[in-house]
N, C-alpha and C. Protein backbone atom coordinates (compact mmCIF):
# COMPACT_ATOMS: atom_id res chain seq x y z
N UNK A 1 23.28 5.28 -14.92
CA UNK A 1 23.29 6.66 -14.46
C UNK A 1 21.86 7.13 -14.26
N UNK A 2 21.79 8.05 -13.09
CA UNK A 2 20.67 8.49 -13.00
C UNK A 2 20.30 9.82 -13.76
N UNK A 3 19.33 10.50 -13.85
CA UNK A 3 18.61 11.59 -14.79
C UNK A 3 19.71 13.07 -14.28
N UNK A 4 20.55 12.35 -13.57
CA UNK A 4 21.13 13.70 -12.74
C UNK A 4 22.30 13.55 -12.75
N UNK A 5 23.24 12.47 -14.10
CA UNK A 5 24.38 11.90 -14.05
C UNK A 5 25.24 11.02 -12.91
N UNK A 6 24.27 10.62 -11.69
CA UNK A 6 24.90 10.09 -11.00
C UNK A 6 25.02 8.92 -10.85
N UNK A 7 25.39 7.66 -9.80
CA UNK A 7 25.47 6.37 -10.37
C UNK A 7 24.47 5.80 -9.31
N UNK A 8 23.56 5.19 -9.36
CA UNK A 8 22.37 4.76 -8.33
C UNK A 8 22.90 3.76 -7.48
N UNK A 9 22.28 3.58 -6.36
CA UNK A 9 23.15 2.73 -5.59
C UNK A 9 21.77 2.54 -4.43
N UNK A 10 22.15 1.37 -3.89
CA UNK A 10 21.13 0.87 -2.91
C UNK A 10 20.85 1.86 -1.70
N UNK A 11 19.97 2.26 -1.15
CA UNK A 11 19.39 3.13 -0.16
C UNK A 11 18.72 2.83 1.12
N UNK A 12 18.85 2.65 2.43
CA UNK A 12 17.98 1.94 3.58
C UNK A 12 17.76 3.01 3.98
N UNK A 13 16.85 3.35 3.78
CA UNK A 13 15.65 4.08 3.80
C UNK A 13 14.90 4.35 5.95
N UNK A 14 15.10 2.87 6.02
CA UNK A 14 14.19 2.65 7.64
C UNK A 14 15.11 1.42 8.08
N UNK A 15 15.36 1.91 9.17
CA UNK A 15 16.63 0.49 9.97
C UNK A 15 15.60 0.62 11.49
N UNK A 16 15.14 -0.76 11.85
CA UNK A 16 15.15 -0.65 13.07
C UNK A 16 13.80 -0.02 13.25
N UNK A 17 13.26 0.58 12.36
CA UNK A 17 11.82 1.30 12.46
C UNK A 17 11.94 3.12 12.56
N UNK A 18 13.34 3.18 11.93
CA UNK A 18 14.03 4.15 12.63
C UNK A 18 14.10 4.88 11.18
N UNK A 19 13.65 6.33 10.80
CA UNK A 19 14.48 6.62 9.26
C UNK A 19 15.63 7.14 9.51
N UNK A 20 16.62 5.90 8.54
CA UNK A 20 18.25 6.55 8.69
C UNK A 20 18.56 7.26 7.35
N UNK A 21 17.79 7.38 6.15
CA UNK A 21 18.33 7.82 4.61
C UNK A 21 17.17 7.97 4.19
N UNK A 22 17.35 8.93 3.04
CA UNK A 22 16.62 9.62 1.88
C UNK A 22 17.07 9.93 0.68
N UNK A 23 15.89 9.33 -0.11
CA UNK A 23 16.67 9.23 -1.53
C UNK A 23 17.02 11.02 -1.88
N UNK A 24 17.99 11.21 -2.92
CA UNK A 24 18.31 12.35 -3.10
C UNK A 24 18.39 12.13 -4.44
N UNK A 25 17.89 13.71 -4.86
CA UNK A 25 18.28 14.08 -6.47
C UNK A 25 19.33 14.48 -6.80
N UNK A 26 19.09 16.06 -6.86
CA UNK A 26 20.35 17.19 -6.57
C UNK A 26 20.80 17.86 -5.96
N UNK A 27 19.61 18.20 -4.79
CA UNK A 27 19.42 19.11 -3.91
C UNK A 27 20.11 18.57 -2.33
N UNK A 28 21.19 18.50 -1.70
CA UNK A 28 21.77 18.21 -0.78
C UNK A 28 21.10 18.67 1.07
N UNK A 29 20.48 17.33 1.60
CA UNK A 29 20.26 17.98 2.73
C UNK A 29 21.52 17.84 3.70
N UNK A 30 20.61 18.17 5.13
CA UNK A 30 21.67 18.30 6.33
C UNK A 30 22.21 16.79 6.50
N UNK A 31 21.47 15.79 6.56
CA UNK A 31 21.75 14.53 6.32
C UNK A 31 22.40 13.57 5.53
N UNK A 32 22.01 14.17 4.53
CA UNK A 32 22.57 13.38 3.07
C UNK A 32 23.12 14.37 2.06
N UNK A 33 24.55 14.10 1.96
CA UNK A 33 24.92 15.56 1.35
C UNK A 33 25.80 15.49 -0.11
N UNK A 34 25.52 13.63 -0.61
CA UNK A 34 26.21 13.35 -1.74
C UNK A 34 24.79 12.97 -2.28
N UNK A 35 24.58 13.01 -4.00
CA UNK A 35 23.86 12.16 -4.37
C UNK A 35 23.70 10.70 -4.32
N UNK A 36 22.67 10.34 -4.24
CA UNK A 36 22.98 8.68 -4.12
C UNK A 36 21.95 7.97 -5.48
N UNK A 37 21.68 8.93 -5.98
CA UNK A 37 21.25 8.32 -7.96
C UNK A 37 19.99 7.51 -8.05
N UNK A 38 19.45 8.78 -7.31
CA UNK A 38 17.43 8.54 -7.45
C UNK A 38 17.04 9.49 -7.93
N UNK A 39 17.91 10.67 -8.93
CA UNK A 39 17.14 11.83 -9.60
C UNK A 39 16.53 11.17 -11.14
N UNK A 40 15.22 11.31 -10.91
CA UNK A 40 14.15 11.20 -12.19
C UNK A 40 13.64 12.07 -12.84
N UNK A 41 13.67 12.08 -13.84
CA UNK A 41 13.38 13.13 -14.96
C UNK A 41 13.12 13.04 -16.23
N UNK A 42 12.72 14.17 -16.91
CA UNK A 42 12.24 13.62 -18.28
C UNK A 42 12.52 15.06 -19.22
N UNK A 43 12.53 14.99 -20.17
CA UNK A 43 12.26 16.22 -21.18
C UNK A 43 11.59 17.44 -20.77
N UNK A 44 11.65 18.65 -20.78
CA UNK A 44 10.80 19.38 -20.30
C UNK A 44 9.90 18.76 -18.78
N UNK A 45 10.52 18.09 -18.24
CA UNK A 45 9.97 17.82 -16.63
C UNK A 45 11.27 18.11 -15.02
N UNK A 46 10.50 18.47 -14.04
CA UNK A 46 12.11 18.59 -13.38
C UNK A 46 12.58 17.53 -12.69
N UNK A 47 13.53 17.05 -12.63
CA UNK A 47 14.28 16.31 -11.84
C UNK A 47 14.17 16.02 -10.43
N UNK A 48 13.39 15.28 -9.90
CA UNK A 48 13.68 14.96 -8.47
C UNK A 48 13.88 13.62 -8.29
N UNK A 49 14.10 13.90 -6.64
CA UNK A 49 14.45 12.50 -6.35
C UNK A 49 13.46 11.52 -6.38
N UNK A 50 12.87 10.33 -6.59
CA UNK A 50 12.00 9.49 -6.91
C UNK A 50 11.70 7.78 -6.77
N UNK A 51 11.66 7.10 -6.08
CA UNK A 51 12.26 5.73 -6.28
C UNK A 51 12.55 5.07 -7.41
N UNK A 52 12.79 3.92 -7.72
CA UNK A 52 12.63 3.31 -8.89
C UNK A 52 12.39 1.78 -8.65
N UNK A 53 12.86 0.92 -7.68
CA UNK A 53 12.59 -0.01 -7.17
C UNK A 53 12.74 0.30 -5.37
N UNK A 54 11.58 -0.15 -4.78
CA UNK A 54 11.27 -0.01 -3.09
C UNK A 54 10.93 -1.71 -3.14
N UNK A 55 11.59 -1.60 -1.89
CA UNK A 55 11.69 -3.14 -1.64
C UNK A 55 11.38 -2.99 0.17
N UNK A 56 10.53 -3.89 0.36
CA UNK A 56 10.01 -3.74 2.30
C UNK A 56 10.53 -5.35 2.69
N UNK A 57 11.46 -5.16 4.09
CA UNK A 57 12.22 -5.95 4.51
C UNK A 57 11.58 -6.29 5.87
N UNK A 58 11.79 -7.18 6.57
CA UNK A 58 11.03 -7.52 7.80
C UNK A 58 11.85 -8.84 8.31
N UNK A 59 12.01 -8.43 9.74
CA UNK A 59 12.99 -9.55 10.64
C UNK A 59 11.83 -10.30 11.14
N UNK A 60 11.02 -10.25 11.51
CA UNK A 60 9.82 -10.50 12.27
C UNK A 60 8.97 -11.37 10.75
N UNK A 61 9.35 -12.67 10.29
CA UNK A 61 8.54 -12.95 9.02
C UNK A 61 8.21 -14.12 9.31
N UNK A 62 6.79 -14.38 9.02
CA UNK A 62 6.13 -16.44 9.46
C UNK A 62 5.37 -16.44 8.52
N UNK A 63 4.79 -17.28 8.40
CA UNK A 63 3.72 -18.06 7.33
C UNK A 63 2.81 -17.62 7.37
N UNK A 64 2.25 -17.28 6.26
CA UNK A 64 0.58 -16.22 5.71
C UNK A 64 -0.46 -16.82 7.08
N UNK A 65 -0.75 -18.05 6.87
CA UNK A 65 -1.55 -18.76 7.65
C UNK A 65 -1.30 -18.20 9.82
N UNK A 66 0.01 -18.45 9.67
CA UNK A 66 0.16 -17.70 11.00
C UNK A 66 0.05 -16.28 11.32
N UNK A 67 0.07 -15.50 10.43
CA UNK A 67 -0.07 -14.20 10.85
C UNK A 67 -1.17 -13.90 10.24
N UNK A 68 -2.26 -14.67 9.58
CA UNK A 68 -3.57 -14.41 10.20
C UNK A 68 -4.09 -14.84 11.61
N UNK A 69 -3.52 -15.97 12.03
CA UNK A 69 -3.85 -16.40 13.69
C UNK A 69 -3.19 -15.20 14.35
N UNK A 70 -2.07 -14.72 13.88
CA UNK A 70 -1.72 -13.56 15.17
C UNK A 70 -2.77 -12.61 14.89
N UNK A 71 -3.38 -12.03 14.35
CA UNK A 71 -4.43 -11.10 14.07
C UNK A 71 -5.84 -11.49 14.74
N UNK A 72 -5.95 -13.08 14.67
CA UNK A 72 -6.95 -12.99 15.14
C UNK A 72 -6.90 -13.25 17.00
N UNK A 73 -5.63 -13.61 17.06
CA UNK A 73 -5.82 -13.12 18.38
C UNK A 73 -5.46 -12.29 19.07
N UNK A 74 -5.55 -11.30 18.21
CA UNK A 74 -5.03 -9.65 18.75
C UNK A 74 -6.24 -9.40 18.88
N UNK A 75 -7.65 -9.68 17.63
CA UNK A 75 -8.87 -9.27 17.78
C UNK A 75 -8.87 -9.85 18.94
N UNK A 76 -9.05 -11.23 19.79
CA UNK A 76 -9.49 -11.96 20.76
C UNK A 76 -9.03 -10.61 22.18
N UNK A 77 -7.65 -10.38 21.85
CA UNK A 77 -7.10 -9.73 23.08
C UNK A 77 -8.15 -8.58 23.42
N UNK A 78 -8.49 -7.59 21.85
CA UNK A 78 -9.22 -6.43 21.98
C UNK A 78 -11.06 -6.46 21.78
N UNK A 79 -11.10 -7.88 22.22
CA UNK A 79 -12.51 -8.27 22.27
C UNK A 79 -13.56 -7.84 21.33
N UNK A 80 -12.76 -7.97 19.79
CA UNK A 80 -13.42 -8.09 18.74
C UNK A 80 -13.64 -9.19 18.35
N UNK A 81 -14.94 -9.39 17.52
CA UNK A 81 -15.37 -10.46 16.66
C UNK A 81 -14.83 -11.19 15.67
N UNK A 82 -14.33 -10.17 14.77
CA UNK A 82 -13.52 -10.40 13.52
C UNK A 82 -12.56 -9.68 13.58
N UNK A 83 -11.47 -9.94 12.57
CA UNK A 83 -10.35 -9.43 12.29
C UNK A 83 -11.16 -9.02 10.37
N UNK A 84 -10.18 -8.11 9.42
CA UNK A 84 -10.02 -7.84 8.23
C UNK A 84 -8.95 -7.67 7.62
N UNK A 85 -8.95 -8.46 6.79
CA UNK A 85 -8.02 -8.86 5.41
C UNK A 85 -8.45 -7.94 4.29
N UNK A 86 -7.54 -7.22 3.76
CA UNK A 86 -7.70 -6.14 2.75
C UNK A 86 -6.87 -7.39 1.39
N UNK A 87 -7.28 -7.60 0.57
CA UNK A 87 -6.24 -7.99 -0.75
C UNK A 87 -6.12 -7.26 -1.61
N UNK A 88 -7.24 -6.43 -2.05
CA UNK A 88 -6.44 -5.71 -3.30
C UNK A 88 -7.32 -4.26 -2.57
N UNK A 89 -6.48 -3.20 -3.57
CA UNK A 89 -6.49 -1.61 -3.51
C UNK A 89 -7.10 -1.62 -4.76
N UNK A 90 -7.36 -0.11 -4.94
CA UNK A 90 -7.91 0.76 -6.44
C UNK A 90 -6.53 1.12 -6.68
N UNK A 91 -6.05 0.79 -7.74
CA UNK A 91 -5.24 1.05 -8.68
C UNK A 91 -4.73 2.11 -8.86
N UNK A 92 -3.06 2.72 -8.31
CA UNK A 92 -2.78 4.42 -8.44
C UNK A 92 -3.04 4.85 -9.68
N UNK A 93 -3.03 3.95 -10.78
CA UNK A 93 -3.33 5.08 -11.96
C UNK A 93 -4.70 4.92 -12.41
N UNK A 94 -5.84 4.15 -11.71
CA UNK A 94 -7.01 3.88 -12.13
C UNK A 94 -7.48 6.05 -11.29
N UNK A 95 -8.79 6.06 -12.25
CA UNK A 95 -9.62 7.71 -11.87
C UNK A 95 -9.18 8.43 -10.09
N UNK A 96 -9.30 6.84 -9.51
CA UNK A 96 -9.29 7.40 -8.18
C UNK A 96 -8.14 7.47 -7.42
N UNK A 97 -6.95 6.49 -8.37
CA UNK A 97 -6.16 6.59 -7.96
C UNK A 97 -5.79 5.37 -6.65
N UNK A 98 -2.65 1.50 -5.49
CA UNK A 98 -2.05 0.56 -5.29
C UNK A 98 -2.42 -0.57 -5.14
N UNK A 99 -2.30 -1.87 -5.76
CA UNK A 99 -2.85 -3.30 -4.75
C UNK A 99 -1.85 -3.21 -4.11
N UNK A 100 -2.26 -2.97 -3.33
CA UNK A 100 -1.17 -3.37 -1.51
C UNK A 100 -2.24 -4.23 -0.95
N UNK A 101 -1.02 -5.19 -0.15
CA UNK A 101 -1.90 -6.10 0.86
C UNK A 101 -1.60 -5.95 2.11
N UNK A 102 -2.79 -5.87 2.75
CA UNK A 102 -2.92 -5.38 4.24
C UNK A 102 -3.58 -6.23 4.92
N UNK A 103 -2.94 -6.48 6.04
CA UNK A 103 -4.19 -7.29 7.36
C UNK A 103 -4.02 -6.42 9.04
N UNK A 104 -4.94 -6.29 9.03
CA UNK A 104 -5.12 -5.86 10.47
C UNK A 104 -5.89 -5.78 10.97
N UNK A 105 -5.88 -5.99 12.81
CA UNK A 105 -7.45 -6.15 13.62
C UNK A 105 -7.88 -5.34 14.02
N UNK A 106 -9.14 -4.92 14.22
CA UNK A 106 -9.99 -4.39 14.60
C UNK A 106 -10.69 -3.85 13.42
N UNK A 107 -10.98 -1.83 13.69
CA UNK A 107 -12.01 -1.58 12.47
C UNK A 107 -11.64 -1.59 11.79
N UNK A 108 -9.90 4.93 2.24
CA UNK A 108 -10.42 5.89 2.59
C UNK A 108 -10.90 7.16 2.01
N UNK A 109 -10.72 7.75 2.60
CA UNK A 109 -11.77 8.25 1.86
C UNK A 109 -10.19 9.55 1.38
N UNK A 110 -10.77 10.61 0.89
CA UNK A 110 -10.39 11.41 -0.07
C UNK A 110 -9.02 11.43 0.83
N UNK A 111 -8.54 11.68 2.09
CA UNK A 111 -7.60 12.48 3.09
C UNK A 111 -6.73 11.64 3.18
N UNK A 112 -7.08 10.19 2.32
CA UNK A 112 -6.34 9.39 3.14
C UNK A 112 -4.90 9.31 2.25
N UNK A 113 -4.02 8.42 2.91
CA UNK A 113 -2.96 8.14 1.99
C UNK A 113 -2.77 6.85 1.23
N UNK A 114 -3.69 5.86 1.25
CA UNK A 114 -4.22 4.52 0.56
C UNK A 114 -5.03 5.03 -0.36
N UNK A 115 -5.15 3.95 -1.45
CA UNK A 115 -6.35 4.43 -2.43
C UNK A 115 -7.37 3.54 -1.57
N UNK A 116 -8.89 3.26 -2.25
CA UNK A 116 -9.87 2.58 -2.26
C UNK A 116 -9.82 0.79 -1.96
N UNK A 117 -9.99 0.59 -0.62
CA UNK A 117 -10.23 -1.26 -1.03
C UNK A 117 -11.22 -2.13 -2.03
N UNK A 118 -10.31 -2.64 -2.68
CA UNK A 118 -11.75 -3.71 -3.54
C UNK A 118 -11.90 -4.92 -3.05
N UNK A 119 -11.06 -5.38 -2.40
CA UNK A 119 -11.40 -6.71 -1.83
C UNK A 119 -11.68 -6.68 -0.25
N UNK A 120 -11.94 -7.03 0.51
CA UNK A 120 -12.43 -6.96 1.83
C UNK A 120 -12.97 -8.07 2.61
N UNK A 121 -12.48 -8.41 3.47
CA UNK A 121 -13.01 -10.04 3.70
C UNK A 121 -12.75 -9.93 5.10
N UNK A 122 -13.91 -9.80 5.86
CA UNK A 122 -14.40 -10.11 7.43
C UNK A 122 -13.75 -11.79 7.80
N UNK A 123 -12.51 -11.82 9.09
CA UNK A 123 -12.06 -13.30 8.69
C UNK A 123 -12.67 -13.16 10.66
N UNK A 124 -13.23 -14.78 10.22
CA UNK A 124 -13.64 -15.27 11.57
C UNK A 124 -12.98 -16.28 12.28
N UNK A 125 -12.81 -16.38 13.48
CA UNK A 125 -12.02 -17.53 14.51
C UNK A 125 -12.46 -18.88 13.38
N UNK A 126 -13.37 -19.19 13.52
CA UNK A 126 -13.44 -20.55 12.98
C UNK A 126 -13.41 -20.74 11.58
N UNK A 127 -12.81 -19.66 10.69
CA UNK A 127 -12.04 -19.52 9.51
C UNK A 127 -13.27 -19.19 8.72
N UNK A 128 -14.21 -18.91 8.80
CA UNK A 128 -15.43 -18.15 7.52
C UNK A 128 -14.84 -16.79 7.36
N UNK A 129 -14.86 -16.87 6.06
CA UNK A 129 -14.42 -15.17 5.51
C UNK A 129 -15.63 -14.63 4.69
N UNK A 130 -16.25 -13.46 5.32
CA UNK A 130 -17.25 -13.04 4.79
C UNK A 130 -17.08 -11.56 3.89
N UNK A 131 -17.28 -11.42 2.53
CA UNK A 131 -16.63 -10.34 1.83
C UNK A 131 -17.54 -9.20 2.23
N UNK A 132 -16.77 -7.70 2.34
CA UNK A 132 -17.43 -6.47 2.58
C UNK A 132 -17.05 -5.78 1.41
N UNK A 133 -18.33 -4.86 1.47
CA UNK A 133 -18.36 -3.95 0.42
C UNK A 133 -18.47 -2.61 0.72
N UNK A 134 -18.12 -1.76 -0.10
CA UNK A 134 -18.52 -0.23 -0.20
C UNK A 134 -17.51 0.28 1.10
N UNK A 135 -16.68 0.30 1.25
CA UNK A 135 -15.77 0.61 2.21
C UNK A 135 -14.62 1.43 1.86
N UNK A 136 -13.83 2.46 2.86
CA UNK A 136 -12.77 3.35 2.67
C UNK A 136 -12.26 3.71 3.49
N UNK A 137 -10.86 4.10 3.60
CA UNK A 137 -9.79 4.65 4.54
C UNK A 137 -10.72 5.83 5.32
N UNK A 138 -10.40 6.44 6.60
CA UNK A 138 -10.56 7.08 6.57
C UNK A 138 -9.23 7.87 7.81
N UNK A 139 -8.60 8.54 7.38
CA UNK A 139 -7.86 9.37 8.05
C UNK A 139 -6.56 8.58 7.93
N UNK A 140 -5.99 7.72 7.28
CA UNK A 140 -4.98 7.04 7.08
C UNK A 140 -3.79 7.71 6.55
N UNK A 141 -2.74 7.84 7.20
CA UNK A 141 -1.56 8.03 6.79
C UNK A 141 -0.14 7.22 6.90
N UNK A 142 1.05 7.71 6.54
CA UNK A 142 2.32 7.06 6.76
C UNK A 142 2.27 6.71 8.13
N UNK A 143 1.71 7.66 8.98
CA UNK A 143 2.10 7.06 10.84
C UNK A 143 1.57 5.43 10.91
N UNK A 144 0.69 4.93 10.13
CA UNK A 144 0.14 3.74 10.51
C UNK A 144 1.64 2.78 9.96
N UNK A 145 1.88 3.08 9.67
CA UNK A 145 3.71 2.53 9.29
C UNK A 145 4.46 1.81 10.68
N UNK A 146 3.80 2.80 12.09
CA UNK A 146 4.51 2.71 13.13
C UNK A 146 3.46 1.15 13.74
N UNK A 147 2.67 1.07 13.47
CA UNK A 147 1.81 0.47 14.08
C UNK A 147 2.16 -1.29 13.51
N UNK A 148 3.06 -1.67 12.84
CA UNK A 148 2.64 -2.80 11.96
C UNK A 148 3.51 -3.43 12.68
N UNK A 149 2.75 -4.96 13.31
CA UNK A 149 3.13 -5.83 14.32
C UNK A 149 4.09 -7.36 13.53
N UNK A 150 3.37 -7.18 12.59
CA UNK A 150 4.25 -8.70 12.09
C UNK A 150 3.85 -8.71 10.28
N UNK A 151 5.09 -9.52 9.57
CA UNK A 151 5.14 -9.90 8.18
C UNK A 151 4.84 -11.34 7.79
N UNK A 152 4.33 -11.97 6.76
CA UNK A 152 4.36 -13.17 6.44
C UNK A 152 5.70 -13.15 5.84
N UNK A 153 5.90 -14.49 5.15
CA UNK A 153 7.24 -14.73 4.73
C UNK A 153 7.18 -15.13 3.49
N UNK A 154 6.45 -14.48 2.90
CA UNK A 154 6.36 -14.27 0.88
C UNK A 154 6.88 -12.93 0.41
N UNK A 155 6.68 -12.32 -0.98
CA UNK A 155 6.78 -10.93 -1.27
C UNK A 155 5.86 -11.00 -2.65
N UNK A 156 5.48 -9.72 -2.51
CA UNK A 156 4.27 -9.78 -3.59
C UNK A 156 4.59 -8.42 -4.35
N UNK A 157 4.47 -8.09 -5.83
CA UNK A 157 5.30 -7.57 -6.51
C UNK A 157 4.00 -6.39 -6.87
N UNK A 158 4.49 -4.79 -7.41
CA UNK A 158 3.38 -4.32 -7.41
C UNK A 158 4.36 -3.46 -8.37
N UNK A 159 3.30 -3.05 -9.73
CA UNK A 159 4.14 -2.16 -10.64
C UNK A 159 3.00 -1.01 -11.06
N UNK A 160 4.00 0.59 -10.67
CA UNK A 160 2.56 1.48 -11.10
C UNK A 160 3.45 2.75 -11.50
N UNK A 161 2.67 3.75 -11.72
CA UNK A 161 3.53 5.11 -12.83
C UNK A 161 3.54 6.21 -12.14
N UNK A 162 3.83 6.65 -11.46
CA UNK A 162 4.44 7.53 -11.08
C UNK A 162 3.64 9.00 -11.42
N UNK A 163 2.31 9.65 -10.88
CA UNK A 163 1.92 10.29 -11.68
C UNK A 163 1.24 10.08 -12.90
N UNK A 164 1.05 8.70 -13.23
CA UNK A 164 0.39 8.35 -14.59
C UNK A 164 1.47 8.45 -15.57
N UNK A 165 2.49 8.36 -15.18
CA UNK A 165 3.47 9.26 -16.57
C UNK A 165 4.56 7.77 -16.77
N UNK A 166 4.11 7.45 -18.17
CA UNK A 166 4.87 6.30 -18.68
C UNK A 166 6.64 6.49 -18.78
N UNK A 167 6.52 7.61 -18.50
CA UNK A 167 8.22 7.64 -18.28
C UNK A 167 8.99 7.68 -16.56
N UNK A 168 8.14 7.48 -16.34
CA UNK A 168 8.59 7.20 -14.50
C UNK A 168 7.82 5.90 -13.90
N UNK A 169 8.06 4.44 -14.43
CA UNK A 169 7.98 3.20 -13.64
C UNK A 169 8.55 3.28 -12.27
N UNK A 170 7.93 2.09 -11.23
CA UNK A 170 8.31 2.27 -9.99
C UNK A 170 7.91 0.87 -9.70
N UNK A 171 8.56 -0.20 -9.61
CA UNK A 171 8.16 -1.48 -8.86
C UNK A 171 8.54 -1.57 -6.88
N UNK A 172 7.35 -1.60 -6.64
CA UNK A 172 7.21 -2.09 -4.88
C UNK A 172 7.09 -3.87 -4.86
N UNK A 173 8.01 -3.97 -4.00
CA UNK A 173 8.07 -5.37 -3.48
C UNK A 173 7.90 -5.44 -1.83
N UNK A 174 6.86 -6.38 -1.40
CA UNK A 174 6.51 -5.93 -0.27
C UNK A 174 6.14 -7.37 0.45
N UNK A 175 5.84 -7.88 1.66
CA UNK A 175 5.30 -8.77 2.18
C UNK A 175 3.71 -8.11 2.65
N UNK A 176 2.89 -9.38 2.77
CA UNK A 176 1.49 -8.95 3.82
C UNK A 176 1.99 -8.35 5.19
N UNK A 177 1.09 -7.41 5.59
CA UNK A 177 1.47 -7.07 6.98
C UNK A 177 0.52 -7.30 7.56
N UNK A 178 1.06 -7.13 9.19
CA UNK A 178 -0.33 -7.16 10.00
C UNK A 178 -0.19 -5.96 10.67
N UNK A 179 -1.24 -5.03 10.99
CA UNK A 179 -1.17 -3.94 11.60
C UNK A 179 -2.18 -3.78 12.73
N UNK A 180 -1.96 -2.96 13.63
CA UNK A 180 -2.97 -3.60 14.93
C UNK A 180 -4.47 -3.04 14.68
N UNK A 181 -4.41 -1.40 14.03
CA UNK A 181 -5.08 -0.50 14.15
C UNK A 181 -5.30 0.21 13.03
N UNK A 182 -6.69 0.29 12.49
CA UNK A 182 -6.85 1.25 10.96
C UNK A 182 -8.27 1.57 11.55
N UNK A 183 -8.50 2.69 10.90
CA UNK A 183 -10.08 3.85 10.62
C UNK A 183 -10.36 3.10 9.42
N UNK A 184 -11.47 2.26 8.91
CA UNK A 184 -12.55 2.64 7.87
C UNK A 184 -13.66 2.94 8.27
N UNK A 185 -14.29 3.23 7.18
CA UNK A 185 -16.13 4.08 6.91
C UNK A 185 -16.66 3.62 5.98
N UNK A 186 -17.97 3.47 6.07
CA UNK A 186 -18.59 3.08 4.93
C UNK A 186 -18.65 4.41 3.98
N UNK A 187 -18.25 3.99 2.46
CA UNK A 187 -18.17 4.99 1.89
C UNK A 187 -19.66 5.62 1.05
N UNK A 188 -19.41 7.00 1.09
CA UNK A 188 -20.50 7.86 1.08
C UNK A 188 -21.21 8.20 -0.58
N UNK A 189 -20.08 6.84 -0.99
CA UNK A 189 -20.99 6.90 -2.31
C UNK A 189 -21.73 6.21 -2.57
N UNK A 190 -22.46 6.19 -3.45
CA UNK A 190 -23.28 5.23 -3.81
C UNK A 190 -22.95 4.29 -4.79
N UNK A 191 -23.62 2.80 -4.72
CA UNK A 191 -23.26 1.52 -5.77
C UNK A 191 -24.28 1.66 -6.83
N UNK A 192 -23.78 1.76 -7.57
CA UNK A 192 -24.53 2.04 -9.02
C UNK A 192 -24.97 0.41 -9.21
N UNK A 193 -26.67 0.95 -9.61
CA UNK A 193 -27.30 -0.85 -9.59
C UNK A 193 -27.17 -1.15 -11.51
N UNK A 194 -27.14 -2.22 -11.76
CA UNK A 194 -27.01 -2.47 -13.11
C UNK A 194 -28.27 -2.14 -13.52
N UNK A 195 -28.38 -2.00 -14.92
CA UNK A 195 -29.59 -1.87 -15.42
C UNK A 195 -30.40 -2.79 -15.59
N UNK A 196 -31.61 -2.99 -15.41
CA UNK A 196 -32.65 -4.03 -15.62
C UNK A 196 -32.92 -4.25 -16.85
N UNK A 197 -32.21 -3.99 -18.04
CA UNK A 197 -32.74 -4.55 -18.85
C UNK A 197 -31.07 -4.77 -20.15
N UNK A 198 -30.30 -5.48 -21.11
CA UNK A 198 -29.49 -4.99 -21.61
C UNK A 198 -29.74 -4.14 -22.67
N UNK A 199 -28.50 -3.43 -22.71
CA UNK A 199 -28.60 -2.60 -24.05
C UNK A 199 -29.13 -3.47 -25.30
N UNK A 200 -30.03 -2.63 -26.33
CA UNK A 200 -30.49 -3.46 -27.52
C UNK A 200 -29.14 -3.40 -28.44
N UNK A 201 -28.17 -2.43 -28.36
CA UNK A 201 -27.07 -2.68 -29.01
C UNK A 201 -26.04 -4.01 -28.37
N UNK A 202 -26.35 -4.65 -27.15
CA UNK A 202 -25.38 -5.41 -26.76
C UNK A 202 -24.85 -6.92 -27.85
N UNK A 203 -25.87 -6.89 -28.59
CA UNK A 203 -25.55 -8.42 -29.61
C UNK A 203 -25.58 -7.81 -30.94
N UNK A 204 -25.37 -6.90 -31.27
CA UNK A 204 -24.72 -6.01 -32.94
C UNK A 204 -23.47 -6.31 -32.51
């Protein structure tokens, strides 16, 4: 049962690229007018609707290795140099707030709807991957959803809290994508240099 007495039940969410459903709590839209047992809640917290397991499906699925070649010859088509491979994110419950894995060709920051990349890797035709640093979304949202050309044919598992709040888990299961088109910027902070010398407390 869900937080709202109802009985949870599977949800397709996007058919076709198309949204056909939305999870529901209590609150009945024009669309969806029974619960379907995604209301989350807690003690003194309110009840909404919430995922609990999201799972990303894809008809269009080939081998990691090939859908970096389709990327890179999407760069070839759009007469770029390199393509970029994102592997890991900043962490939703780390200060700044997913590892999601992303690939796409061609080129965030506070606006965006991704957290921070930590991994970054410039991939070249003749397979050198050169790592980038200090980098961020910039202007990224759900629409880039529309843009995503092809899946590999793995799934990679991602577990994070909901708000920080140990009483609302949420596991995403997802494949790599390839997407044609993303905004980054070099980000406007600065890399803090280590100190030149260690702390005298470091060997107490």
């Amino acid at each position: 049962m869900d937080d709202a007495g109802a009985i949870p039940r599977r949800v397709q969410l996007v058919s076709q690229g198309k949204l056909s459903s939305l999870l529901l709590g209590t609150a009945p839209t024009r669309k969806v007018t029974r619960p379907n047992g995604h209301a989350r809640g807690a003690a003194s917290k309110e009840v909404t609707a919430k995922p609990g397991n999201l799972i990303f499906e894809s008809g269009d699925r080939v081998p990691y290795e090939q859908l970096k070649q389709s990327m890179l010859e999407l760069c070839h088509d759009m007469d770029l140099e390199y393509g970029l491979v994102i592997r890991k994110l900043q962490d939703l419950n780390a200060p700044r707030g997913g590892s999601r894995m992303f690939l796409y060709g061609g080129s965030g920051g506070r606006g965006s709807a991704l957290t921070i990349p930590l991994e970054v890797y410039k991939i070249y035709p003749d397979g050198r991957e050169v790592p980038v640093r200090n980098l961020e979304f910039s202007n990224v949202t759900v629409r880039i959803l529309r843009d995503i050309l092809q899946t590999d044919d793995r799934q990679y598992l991602y577990n994070y809290l909901i708000g920080n709040d140990y009483e609302m888990p949420v596991s995403i299961v997802t494949p790599a994508i390839l997407i044609e088109e993303m905004e980054l910027k070099r980000s406007e902070e600065k890399i803090k240099k280590p100190p030149l010398l260690p702390s005298p407390l470091a060997d107490k």
